[in-house]
C-alpha atoms as a PDB file:
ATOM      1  CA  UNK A   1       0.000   0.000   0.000  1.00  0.00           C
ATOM      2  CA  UNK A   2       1.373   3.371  -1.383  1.00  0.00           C
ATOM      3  CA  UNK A   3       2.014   5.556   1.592  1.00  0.00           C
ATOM      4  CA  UNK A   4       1.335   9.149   1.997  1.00  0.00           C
ATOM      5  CA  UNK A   5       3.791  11.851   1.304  1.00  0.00           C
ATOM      6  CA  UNK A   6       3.633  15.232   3.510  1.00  0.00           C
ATOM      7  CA  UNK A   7       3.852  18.322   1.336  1.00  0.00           C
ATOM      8  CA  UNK A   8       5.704  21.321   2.748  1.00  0.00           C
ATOM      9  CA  UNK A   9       3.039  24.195   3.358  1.00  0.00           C
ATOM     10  CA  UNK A  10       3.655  26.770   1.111  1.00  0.00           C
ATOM     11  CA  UNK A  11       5.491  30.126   2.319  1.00  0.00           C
ATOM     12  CA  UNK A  12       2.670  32.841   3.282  1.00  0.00           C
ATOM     13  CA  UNK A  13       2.577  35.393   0.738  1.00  0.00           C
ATOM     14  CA  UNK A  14       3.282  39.169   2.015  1.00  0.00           C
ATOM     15  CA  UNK A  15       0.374  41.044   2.980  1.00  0.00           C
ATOM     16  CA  UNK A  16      -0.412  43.807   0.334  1.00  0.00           C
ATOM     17  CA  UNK A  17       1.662  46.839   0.115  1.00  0.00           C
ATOM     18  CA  UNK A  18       4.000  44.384   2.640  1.00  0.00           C
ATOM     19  CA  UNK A  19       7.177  42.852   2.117  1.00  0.00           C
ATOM     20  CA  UNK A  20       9.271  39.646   3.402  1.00  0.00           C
ATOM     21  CA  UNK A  21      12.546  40.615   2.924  1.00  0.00           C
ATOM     22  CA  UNK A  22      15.353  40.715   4.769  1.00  0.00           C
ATOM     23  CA  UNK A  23      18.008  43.643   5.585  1.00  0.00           C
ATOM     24  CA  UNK A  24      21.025  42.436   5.275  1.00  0.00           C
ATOM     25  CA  UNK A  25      24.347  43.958   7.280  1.00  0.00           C
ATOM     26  CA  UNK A  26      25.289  45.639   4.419  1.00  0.00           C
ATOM     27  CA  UNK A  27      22.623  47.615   3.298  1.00  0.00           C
ATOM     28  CA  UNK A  28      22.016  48.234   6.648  1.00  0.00           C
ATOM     29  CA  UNK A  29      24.906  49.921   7.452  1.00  0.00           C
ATOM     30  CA  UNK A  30      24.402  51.612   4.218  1.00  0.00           C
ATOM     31  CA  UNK A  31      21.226  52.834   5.347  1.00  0.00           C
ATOM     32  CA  UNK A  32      22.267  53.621   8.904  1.00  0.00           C
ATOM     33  CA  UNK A  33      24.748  56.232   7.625  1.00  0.00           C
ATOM     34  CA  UNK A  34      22.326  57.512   5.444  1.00  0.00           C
ATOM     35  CA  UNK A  35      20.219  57.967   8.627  1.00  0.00           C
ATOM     36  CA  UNK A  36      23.031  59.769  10.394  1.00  0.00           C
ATOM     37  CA  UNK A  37      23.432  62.241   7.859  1.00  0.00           C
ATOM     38  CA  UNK A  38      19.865  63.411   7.019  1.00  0.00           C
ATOM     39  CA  UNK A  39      18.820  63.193  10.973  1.00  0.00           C
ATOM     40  CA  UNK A  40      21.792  62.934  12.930  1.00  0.00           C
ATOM     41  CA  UNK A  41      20.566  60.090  14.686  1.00  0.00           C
ATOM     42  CA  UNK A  42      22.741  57.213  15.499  1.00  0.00           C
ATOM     43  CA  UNK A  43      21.732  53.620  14.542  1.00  0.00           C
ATOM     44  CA  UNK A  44      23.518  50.987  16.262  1.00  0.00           C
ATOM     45  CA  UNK A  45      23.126  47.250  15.060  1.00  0.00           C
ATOM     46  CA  UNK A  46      20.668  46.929  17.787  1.00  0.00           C
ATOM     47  CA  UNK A  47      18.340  48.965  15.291  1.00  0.00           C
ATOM     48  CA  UNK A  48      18.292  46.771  12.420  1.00  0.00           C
ATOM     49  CA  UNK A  49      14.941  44.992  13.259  1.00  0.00           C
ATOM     50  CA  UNK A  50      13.372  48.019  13.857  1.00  0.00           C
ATOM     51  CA  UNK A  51      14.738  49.346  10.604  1.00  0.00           C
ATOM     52  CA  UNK A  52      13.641  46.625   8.655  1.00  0.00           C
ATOM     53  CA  UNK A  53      10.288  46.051  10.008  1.00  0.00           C
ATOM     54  CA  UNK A  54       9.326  50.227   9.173  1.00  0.00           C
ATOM     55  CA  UNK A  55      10.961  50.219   5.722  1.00  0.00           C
ATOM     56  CA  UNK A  56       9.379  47.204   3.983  1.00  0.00           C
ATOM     57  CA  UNK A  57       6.650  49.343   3.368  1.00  0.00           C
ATOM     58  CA  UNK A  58       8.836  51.636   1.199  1.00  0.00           C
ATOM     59  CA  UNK A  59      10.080  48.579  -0.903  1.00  0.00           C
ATOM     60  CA  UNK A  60       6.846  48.248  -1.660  1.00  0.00           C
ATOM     61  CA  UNK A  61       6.015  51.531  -2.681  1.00  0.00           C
ATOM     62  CA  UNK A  62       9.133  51.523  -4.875  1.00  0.00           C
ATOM     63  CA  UNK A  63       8.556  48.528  -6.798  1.00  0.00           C
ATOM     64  CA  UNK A  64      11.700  46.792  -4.814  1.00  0.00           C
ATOM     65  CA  UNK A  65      12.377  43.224  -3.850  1.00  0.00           C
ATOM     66  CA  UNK A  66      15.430  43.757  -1.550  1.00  0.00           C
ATOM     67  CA  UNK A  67      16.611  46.336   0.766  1.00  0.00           C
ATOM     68  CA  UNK A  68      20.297  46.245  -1.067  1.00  0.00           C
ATOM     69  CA  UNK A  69      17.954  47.586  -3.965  1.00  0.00           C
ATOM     70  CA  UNK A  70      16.472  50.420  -2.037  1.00  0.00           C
ATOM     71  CA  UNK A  71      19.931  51.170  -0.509  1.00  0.00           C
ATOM     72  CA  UNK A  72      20.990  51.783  -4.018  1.00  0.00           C
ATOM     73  CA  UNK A  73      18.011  53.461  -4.577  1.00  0.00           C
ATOM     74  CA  UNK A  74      18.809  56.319  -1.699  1.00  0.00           C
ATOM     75  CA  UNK A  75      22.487  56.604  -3.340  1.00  0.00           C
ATOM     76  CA  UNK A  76      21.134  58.418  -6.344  1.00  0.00           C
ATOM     77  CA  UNK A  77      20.692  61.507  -6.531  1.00  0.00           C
ATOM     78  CA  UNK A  78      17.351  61.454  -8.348  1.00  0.00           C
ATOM     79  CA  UNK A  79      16.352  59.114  -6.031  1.00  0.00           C
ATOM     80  CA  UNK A  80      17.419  60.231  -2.677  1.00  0.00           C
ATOM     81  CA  UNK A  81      15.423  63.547  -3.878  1.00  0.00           C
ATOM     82  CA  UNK A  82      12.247  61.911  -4.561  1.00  0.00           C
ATOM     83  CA  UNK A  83      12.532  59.476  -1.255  1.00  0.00           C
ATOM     84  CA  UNK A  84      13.729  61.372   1.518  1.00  0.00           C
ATOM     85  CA  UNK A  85      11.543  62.355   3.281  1.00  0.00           C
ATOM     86  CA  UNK A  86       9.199  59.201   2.681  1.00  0.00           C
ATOM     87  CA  UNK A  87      12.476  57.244   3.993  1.00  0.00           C
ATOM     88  CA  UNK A  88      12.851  59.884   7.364  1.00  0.00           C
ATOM     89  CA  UNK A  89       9.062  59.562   8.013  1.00  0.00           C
ATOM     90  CA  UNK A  90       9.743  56.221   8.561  1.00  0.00           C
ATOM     91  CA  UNK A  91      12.980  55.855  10.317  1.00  0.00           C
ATOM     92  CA  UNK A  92      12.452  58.951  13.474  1.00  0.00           C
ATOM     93  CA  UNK A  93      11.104  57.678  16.893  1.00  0.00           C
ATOM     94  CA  UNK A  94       7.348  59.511  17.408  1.00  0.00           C
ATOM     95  CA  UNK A  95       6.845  58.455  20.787  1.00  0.00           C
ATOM     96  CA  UNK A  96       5.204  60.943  23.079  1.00  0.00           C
ATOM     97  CA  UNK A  97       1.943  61.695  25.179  1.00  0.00           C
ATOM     98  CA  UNK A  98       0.422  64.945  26.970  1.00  0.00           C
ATOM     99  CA  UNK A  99       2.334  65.865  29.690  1.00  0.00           C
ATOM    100  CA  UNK A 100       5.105  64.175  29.502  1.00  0.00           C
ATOM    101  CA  UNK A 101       7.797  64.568  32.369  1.00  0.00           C
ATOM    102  CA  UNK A 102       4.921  65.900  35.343  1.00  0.00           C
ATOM    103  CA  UNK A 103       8.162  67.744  36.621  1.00  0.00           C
ATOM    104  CA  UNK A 104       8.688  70.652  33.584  1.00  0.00           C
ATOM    105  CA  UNK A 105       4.833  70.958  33.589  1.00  0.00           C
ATOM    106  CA  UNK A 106       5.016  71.498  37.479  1.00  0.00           C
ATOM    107  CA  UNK A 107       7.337  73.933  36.863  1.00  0.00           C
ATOM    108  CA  UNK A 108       5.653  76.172  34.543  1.00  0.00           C
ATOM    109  CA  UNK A 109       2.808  77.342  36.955  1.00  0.00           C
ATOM    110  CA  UNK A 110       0.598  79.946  36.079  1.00  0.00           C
ATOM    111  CA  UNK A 111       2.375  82.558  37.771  1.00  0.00           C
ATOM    112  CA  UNK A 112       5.651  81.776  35.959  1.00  0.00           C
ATOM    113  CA  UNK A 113       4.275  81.809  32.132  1.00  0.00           C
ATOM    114  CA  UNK A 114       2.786  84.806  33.298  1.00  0.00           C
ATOM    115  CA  UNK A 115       6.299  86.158  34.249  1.00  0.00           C
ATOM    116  CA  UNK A 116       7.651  85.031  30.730  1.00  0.00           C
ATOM    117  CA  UNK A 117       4.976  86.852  29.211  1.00  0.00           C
ATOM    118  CA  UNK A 118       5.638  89.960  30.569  1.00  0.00           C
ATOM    119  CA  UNK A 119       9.252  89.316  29.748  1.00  0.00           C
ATOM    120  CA  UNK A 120       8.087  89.288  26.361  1.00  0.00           C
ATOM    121  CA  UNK A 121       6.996  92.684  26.511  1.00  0.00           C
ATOM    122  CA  UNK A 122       4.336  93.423  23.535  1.00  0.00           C
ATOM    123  CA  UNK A 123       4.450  89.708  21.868  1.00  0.00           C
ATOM    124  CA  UNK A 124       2.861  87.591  24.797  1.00  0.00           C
ATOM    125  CA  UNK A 125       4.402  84.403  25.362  1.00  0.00           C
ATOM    126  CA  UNK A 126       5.806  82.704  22.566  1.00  0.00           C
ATOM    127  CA  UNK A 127       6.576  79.040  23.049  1.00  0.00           C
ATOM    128  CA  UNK A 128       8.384  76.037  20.994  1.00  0.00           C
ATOM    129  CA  UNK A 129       8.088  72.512  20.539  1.00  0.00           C
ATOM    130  CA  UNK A 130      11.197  71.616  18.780  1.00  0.00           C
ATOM    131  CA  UNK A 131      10.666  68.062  17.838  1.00  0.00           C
ATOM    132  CA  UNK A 132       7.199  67.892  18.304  1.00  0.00           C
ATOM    133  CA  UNK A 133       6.371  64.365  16.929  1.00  0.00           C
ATOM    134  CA  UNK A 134       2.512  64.121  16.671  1.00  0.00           C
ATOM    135  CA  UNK A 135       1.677  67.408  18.860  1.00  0.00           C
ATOM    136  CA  UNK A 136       1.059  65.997  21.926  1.00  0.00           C
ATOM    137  CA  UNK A 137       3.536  68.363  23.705  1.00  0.00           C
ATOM    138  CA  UNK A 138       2.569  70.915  21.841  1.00  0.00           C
ATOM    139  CA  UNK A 139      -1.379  70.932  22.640  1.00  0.00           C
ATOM    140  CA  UNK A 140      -0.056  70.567  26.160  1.00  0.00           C
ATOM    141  CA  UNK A 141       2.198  74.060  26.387  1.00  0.00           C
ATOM    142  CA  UNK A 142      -0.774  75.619  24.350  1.00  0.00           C
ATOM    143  CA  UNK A 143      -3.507  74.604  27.441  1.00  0.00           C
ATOM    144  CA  UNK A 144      -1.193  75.481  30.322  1.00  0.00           C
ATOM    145  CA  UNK A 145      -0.712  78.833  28.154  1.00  0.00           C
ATOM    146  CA  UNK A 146      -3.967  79.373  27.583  1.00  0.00           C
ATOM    147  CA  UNK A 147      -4.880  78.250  30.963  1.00  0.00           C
ATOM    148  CA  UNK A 148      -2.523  81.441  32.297  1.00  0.00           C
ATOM    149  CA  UNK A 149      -3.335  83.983  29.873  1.00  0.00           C
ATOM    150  CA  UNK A 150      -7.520  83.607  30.229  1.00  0.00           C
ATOM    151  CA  UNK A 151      -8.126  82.539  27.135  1.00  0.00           C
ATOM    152  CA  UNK A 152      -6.055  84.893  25.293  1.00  0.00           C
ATOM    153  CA  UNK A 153      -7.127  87.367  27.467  1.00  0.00           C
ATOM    154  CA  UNK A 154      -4.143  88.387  29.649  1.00  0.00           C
ATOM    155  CA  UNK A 155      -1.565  88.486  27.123  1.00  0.00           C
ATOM    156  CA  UNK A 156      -1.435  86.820  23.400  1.00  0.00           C
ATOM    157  CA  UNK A 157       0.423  83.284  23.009  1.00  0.00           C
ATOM    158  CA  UNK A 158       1.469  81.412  20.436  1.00  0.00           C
ATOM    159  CA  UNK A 159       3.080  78.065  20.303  1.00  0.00           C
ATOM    160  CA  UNK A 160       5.674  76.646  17.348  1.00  0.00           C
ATOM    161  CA  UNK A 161       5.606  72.560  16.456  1.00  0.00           C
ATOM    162  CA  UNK A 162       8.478  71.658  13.894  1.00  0.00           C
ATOM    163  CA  UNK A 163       9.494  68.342  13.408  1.00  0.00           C
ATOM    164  CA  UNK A 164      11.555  66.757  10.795  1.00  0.00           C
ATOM    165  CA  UNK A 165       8.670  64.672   9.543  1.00  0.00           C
ATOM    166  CA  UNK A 166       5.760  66.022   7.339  1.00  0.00           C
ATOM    167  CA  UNK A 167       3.381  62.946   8.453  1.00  0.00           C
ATOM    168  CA  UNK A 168       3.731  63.960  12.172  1.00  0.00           C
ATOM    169  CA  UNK A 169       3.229  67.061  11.143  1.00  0.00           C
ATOM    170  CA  UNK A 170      -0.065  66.585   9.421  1.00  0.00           C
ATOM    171  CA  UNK A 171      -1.389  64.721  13.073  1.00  0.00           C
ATOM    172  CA  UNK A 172      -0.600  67.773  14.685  1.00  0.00           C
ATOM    173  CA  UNK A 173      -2.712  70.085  12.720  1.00  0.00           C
ATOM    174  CA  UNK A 174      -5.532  67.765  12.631  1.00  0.00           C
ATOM    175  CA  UNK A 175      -5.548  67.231  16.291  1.00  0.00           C
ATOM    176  CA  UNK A 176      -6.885  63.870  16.796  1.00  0.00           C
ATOM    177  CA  UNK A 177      -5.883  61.390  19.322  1.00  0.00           C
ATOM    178  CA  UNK A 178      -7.182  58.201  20.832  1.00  0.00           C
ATOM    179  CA  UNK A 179      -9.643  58.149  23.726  1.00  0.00           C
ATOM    180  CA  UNK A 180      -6.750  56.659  26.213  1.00  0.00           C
ATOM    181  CA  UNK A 181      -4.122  59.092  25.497  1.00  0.00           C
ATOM    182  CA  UNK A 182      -6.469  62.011  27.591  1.00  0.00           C
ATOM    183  CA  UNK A 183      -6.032  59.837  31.184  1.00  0.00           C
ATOM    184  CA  UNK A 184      -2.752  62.470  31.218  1.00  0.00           C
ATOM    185  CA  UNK A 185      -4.100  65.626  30.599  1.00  0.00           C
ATOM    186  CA  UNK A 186      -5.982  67.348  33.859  1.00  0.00           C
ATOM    187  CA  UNK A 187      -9.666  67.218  34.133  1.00  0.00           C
ATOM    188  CA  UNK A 188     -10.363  70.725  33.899  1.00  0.00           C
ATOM    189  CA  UNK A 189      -7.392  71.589  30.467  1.00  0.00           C
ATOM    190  CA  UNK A 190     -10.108  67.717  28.963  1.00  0.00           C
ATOM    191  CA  UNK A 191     -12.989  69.941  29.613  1.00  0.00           C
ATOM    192  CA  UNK A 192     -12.163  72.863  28.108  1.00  0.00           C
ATOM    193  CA  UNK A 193      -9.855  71.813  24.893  1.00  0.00           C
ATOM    194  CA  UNK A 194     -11.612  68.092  24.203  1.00  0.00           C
ATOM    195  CA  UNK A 195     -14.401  67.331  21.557  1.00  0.00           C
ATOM    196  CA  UNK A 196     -15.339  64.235  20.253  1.00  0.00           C
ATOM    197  CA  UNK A 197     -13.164  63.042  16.921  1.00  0.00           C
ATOM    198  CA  UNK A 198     -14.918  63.889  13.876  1.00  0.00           C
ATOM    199  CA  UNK A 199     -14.417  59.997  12.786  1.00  0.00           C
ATOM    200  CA  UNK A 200     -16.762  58.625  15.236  1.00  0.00           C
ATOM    201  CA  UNK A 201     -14.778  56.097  16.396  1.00  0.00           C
ATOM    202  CA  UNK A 202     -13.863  56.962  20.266  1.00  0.00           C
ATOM    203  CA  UNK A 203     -11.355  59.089  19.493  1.00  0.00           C
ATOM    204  CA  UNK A 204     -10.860  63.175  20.436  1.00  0.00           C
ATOM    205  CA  UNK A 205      -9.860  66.542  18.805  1.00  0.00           C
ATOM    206  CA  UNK A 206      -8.690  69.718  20.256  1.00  0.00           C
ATOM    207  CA  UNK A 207     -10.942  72.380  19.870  1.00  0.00           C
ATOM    208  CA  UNK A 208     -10.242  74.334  16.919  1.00  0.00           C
ATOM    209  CA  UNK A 209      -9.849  77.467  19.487  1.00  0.00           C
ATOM    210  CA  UNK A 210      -6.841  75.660  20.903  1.00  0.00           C
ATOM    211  CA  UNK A 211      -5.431  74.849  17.670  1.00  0.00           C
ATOM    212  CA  UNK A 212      -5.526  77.981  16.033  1.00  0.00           C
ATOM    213  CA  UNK A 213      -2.820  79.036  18.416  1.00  0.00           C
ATOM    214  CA  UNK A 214      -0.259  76.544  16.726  1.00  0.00           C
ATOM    215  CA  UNK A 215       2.234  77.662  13.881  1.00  0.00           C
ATOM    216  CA  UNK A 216       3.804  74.407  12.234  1.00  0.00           C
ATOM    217  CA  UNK A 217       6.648  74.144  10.217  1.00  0.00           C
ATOM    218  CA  UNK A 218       8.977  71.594   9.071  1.00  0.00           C
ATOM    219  CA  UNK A 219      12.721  71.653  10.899  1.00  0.00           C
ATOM    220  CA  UNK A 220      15.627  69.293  10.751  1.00  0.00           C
ATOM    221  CA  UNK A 221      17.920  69.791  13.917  1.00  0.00           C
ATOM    222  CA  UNK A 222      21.084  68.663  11.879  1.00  0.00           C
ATOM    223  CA  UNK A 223      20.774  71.835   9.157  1.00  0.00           C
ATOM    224  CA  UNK A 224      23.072  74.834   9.884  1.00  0.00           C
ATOM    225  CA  UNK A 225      20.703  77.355  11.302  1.00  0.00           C
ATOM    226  CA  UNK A 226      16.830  77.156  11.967  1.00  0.00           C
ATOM    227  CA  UNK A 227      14.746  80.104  10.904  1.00  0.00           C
ATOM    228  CA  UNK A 228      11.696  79.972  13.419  1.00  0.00           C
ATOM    229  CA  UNK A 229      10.906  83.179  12.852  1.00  0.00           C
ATOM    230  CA  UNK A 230      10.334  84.581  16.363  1.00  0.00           C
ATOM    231  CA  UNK A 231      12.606  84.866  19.624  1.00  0.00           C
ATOM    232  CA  UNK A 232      11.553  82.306  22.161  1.00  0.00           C
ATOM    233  CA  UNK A 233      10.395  82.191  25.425  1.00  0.00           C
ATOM    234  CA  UNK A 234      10.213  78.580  26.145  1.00  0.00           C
ATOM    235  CA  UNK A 235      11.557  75.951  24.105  1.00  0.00           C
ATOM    236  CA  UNK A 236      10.690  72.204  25.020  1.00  0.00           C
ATOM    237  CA  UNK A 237      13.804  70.085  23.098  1.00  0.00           C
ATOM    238  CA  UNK A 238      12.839  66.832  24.891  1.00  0.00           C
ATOM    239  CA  UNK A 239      13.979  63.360  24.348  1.00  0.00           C
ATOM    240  CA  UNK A 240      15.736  63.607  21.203  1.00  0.00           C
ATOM    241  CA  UNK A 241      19.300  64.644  21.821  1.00  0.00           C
ATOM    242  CA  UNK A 242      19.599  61.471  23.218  1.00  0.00           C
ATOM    243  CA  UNK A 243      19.806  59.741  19.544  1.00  0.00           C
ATOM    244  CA  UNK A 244      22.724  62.338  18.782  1.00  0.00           C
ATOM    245  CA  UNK A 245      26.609  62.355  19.133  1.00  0.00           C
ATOM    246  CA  UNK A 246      28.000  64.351  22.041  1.00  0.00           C
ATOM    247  CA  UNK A 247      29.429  66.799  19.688  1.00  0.00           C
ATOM    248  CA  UNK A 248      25.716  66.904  17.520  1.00  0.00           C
ATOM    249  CA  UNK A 249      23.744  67.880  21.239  1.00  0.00           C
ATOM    250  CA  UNK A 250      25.641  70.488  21.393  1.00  0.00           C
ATOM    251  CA  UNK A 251      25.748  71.939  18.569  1.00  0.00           C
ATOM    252  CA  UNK A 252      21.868  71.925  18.677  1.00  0.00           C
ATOM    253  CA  UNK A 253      21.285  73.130  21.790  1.00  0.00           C
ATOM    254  CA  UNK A 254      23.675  75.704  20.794  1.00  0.00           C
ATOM    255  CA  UNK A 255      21.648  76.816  18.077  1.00  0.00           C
ATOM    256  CA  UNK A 256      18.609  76.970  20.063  1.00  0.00           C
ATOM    257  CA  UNK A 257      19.616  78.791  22.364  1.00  0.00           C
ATOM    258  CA  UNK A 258      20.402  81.854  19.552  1.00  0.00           C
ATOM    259  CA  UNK A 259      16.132  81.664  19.360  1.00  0.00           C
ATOM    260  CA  UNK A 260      16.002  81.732  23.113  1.00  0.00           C
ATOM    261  CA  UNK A 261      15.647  85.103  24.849  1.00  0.00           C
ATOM    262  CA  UNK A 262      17.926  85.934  28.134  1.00  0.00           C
ATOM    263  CA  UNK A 263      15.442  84.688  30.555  1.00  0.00           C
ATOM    264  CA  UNK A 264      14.051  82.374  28.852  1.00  0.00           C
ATOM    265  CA  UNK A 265      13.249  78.348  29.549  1.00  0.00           C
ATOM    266  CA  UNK A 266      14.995  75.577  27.965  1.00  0.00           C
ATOM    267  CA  UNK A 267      13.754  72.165  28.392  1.00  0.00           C
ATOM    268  CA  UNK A 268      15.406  69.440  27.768  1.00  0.00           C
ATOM    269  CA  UNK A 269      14.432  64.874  28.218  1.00  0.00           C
ATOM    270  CA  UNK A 270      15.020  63.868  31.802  1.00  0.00           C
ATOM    271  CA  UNK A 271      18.120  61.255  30.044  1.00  0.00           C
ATOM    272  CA  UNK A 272      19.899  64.564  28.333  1.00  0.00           C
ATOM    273  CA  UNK A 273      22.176  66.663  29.893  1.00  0.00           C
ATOM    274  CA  UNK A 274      24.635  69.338  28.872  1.00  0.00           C
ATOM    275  CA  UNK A 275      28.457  69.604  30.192  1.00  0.00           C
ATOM    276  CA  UNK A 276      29.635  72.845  28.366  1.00  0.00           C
ATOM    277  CA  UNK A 277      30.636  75.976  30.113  1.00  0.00           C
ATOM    278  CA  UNK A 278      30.363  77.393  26.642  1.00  0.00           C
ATOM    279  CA  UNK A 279      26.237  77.215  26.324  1.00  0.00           C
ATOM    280  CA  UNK A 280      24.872  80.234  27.956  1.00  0.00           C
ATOM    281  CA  UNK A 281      22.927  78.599  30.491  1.00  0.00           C
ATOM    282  CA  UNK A 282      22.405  78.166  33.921  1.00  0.00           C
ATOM    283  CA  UNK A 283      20.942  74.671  35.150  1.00  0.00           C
ATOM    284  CA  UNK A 284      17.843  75.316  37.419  1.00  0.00           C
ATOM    285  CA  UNK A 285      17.006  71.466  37.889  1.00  0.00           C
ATOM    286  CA  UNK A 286      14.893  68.746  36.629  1.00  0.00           C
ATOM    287  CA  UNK A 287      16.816  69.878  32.732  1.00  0.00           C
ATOM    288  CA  UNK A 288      15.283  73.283  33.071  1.00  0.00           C
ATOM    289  CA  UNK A 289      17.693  75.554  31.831  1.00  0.00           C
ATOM    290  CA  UNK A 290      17.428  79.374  31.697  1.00  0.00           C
ATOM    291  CA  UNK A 291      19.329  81.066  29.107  1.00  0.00           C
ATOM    292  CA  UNK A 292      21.461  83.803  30.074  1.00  0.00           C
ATOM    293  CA  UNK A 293      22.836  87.219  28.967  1.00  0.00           C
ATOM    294  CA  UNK A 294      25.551  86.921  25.814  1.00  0.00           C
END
């Protein structure tokens, strides 16, 4: 009696606009510099899962079956151009939530954004989220500002979101967030600045009288100088120096500072710190730092 032959099961085929294929050490080192230089962040091999898992998607989209193809892809000019920023959307860290780091939220009491105001003289208070990811820290400066100037009231306020990616970018000026991420913000800021999303689906938006008080703009940390267009009161730089060289920090926080007013408030992640006598700052705690004369 003839006797039955298993049959391999056949590989699963990639889910659409998905694909199964693997980054090998070269390209990823390939791609790893290339990271370096249009971010400044730093990939160690520890990264290359990560890597691969978030650019599949972009073989995909570029008709690719390997990642050494896409790597050769980014080495062109005309294609580097065309895939940048498609390629940087999907390689920066977006992780965030409203009021992040209690301590820098603590510190900025009504009284003392009302002292930064007046600071400001005829402007109002003029505030900046540096690497604002999807605009949770952002929303959150703009309720504790509005929260201190009474509505607008008191003194005008404005608040600046840049972030190197344009997807990010487009969350913050829509505004939308899932139901669970408002357990952070206070009770009375939910009451005020929460509606229900426009989708239906559980969801919320800040209200549009919130958001109108956001400028966005698109800013890579790594260029030469940043063109904000205002002086600063407070700049938030949180939890993103962490992914640059020593020498990179620096040189970013030094150019922040040149948007910074003496007297003003620079923030910086609870991980970061700063060990140059050269920055003109003074330390107040908790990687508050106030930005002095010269």
């Amino acid at each position: 009696m003839p006797t039955a032959t298993a049959k391999a099961a056949p590989s699963p085929a990639p889910a659409a606009g998905w694909s199964n294929a693997t980054l090998d050490a070269d390209s990823f080192r390939s791609l790893a510099l290339l990271v370096g230089e249009s971010c400044g962040i730093v990939m160690s091999d520890l990264k290359r899962t990560m890597l691969e898992t978030r650019l599949r998607r972009r073989l995909v989209a570029n008709g690719l079956d390997s990642f050494r193809a896409y790597a050769a892809l980014l080495r062109t000019p005309e294609g580097l151009e065309r895939e940048r920023q498609a390629f940087i959307d999907c390689v920066v860290t977006n992780q965030t939530s409203f009021f992040r780091e209690p301590p820098h939220f603590e510190h900025l009491t009504v009284e003392e954004l009302r002292r930064l105001a007046a600071g400001g003289r005829e402007h109002g208070l003029r505030l900046w989220s540096a690497a604002s990811s999807s605009g949770q820290e952002a929303y959150s400066l703009a309720m504790i500002a509005d929260r201190a100037s009474e509505g607008g009231r008191l003194f005008p306020f404005s608040v600046l979101a840049t972030d190197i990616s344009l997807r990010m970018l487009r969350a913050v000026r829509e505004g939308v967030y899932a139901a669970e991420e408002a357990e952070t913000i206070p009770a009375p800021l939910r009451q005020r600045h929460l509606l229900p999303a426009p989708d239906g689906k559980g969801g919320f938006q800040i209200h549009a009288d919130l958001r109108r008080h956001l400028r966005l703009g698109q800013i890579n940390l790594m260029h030469e100088q940043y063109m904000p267009g205002q002086v600063m009161d407070v700049i938030f730089c949180r939890n993103v120096l962490i992914y640059f060289k020593p020498e990179d920090q620096l040189a970013v926080v030094g150019k922040l500072c040149r948007h910074l007013r003496p007297g003003g408030l620079l923030f910086l992640g609870h991980s970061e710190s700063l060990r140059s006598a050269e920055l003109p700052l003074r330390l107040l705690g908790c990687n508050i730092y106030e930005r002095l004369e010269g």
